[in-house]
Protein backbone atom coordinates (compact mmCIF):
# COMPACT_ATOMS: atom_id res chain seq x y z
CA UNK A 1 8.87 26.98 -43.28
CA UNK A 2 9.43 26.82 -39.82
CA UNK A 3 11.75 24.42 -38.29
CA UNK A 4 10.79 22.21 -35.66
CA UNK A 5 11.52 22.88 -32.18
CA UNK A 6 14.87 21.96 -30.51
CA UNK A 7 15.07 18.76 -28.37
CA UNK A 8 14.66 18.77 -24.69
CA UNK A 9 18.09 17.90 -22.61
CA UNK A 10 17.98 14.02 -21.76
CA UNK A 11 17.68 14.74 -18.20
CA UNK A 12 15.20 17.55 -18.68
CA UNK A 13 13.17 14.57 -20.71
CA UNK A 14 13.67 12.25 -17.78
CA UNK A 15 12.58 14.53 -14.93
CA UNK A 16 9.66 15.40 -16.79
CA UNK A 17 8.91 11.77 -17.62
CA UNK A 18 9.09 10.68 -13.72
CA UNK A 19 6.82 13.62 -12.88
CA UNK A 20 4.44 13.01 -15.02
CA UNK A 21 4.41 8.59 -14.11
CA UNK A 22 4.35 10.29 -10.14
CA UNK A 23 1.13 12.43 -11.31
CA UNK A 24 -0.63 9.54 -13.09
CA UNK A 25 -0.13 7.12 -10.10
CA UNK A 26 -1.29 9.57 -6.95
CA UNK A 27 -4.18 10.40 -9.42
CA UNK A 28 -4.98 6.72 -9.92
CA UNK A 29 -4.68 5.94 -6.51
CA UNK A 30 -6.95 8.87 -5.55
CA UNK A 31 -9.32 8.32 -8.19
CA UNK A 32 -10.05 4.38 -7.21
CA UNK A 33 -9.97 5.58 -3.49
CA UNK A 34 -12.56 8.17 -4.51
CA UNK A 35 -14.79 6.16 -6.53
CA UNK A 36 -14.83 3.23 -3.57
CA UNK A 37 -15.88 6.02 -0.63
CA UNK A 38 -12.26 5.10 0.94
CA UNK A 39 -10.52 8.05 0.31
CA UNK A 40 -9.90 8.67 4.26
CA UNK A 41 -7.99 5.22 4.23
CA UNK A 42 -4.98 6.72 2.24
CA UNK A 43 -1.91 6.68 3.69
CA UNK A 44 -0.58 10.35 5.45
CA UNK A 45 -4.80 11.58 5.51
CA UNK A 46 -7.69 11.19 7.17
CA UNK A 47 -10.20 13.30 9.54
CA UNK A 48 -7.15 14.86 11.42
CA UNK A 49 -5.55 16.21 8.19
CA UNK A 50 -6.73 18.39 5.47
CA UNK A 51 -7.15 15.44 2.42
CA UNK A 52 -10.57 14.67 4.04
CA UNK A 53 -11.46 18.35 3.66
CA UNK A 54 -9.56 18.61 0.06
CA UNK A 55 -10.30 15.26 -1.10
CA UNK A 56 -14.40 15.49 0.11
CA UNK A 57 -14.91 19.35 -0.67
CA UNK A 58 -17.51 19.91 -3.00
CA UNK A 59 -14.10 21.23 -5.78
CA UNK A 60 -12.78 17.46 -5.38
CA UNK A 61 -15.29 15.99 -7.92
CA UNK A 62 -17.34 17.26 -11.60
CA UNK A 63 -20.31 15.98 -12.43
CA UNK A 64 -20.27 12.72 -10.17
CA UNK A 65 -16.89 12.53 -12.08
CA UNK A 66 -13.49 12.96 -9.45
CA UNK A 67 -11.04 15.69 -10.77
CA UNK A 68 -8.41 13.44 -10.61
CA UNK A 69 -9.70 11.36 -13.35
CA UNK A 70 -9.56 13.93 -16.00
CA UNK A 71 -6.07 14.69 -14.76
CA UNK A 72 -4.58 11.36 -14.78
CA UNK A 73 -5.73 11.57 -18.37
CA UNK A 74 -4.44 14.50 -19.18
CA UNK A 75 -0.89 13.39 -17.89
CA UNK A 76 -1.26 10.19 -19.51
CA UNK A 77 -2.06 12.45 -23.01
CA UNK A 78 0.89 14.58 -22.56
CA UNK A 79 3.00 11.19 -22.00
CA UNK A 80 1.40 9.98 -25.40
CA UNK A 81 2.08 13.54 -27.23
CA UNK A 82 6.10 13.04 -26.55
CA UNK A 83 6.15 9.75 -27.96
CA UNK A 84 7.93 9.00 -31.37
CA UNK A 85 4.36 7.81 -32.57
CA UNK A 86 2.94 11.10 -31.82
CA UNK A 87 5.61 13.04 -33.82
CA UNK A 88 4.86 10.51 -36.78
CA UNK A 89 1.48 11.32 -36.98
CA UNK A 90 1.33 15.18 -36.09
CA UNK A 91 3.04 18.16 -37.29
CA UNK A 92 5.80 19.91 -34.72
CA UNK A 93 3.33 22.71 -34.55
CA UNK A 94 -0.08 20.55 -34.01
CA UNK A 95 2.40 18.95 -31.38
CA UNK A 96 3.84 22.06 -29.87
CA UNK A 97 0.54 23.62 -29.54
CA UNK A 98 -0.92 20.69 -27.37
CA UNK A 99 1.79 20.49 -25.39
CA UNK A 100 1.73 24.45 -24.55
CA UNK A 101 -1.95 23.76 -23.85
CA UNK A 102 -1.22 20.94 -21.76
CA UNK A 103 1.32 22.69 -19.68
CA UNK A 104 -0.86 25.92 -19.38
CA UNK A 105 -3.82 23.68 -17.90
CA UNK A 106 -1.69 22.19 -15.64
CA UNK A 107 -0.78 25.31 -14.24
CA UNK A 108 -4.26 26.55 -13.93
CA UNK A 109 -5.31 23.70 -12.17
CA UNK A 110 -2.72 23.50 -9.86
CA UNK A 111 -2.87 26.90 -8.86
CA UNK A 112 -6.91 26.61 -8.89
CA UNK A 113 -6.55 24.05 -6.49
CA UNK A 114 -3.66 25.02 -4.12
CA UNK A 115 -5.50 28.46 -3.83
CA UNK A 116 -8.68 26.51 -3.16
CA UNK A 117 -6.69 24.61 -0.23
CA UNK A 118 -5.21 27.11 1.31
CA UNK A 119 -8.30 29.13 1.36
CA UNK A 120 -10.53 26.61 2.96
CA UNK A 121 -13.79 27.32 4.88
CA UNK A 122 -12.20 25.97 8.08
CA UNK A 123 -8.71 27.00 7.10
CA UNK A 124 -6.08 25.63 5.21
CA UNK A 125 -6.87 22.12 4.27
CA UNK A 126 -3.61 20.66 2.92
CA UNK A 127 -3.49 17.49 1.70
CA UNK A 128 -0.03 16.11 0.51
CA UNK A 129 -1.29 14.08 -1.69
CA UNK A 130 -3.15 16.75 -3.73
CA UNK A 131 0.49 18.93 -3.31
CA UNK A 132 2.67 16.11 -4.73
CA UNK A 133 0.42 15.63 -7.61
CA UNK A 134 -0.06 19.59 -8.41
CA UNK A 135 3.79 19.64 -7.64
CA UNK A 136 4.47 17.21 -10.35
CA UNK A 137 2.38 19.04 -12.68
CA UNK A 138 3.86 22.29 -12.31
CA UNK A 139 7.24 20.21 -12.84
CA UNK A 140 5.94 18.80 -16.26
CA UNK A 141 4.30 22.09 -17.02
CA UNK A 142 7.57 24.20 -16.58
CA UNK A 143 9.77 21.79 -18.66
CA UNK A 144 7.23 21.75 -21.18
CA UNK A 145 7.32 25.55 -21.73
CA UNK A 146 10.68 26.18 -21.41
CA UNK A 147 11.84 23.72 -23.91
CA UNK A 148 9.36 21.82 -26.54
CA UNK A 149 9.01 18.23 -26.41
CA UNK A 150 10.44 16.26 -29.07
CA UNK A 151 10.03 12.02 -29.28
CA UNK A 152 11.56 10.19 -26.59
């Protein structure tokens, strides 16, 4: 029998918590901007800075589908997975496990997608949105892995 994992600090809970609700609302915002064709009308971008290039490359959307969308859900499922009803209806391992995968595709992505900025076909095309959002992941990915979730 194994024991279930040990609780997060509070604040290690809370940081990851408010990097995750930063993650869901840039993706949100870039998601509805995306879908409506406005994407150049977000604040800090536009045809001067690289979210034009990031946000219109052909990387920036799946199947007619923006990438964002899959990641706000994914945020939003890892939000759902530390809840109290979560550890009520799964084990600590079925738990554990989709956390750890969580974390690890957040890390591929963001590093997929960073590397896929900085390597642009007309240079680096940063967009700070995009950074903040991968930054936030990584954030949630790295307290995720280094300590296991447990109900908040």
């Amino acid at each position: 029998m194994t024991t279930p994992p040990a609780a997060p600090s509070r604040s290690a809970s809370n940081v990851r918590l408010a990097a995750g609700l930063i993650a869901i609302a840039i993706c949100a915002v870039i998601t509805t901007l995306k879908l409506n064709g406005s994407i150049s009308s977000l604040a800090g971008c536009g045809a001067a800075g690289g979210c034009e290039a990031a946000l219109g490359g052909r990387w920036s959307q799946w199947l007619g589908i923006p990438v964002t969308l899959p990641a706000l859900l994914l945020h939003l499922g890892i939000i759902a997975l530390s809840s109290s009803a979560a550890a009520r209806l799964l084990s600590p391992q079925t738990r554990s496990r989709l956390l750890a995968t969580a974390a690890l595709t957040l890390i591929i992505a963001a590093l997929w997608f960073i590397g896929l900025m900085a390597s642009g076909t007309r240079g680096a095309a940063w967009c700070p949105w995009c950074l903040a959002a991968h930054s936030c992941g990584l954030i949630t990915a790295i307290i995720l892995l280094a300590k296991p979730s447990s109900p908040t």
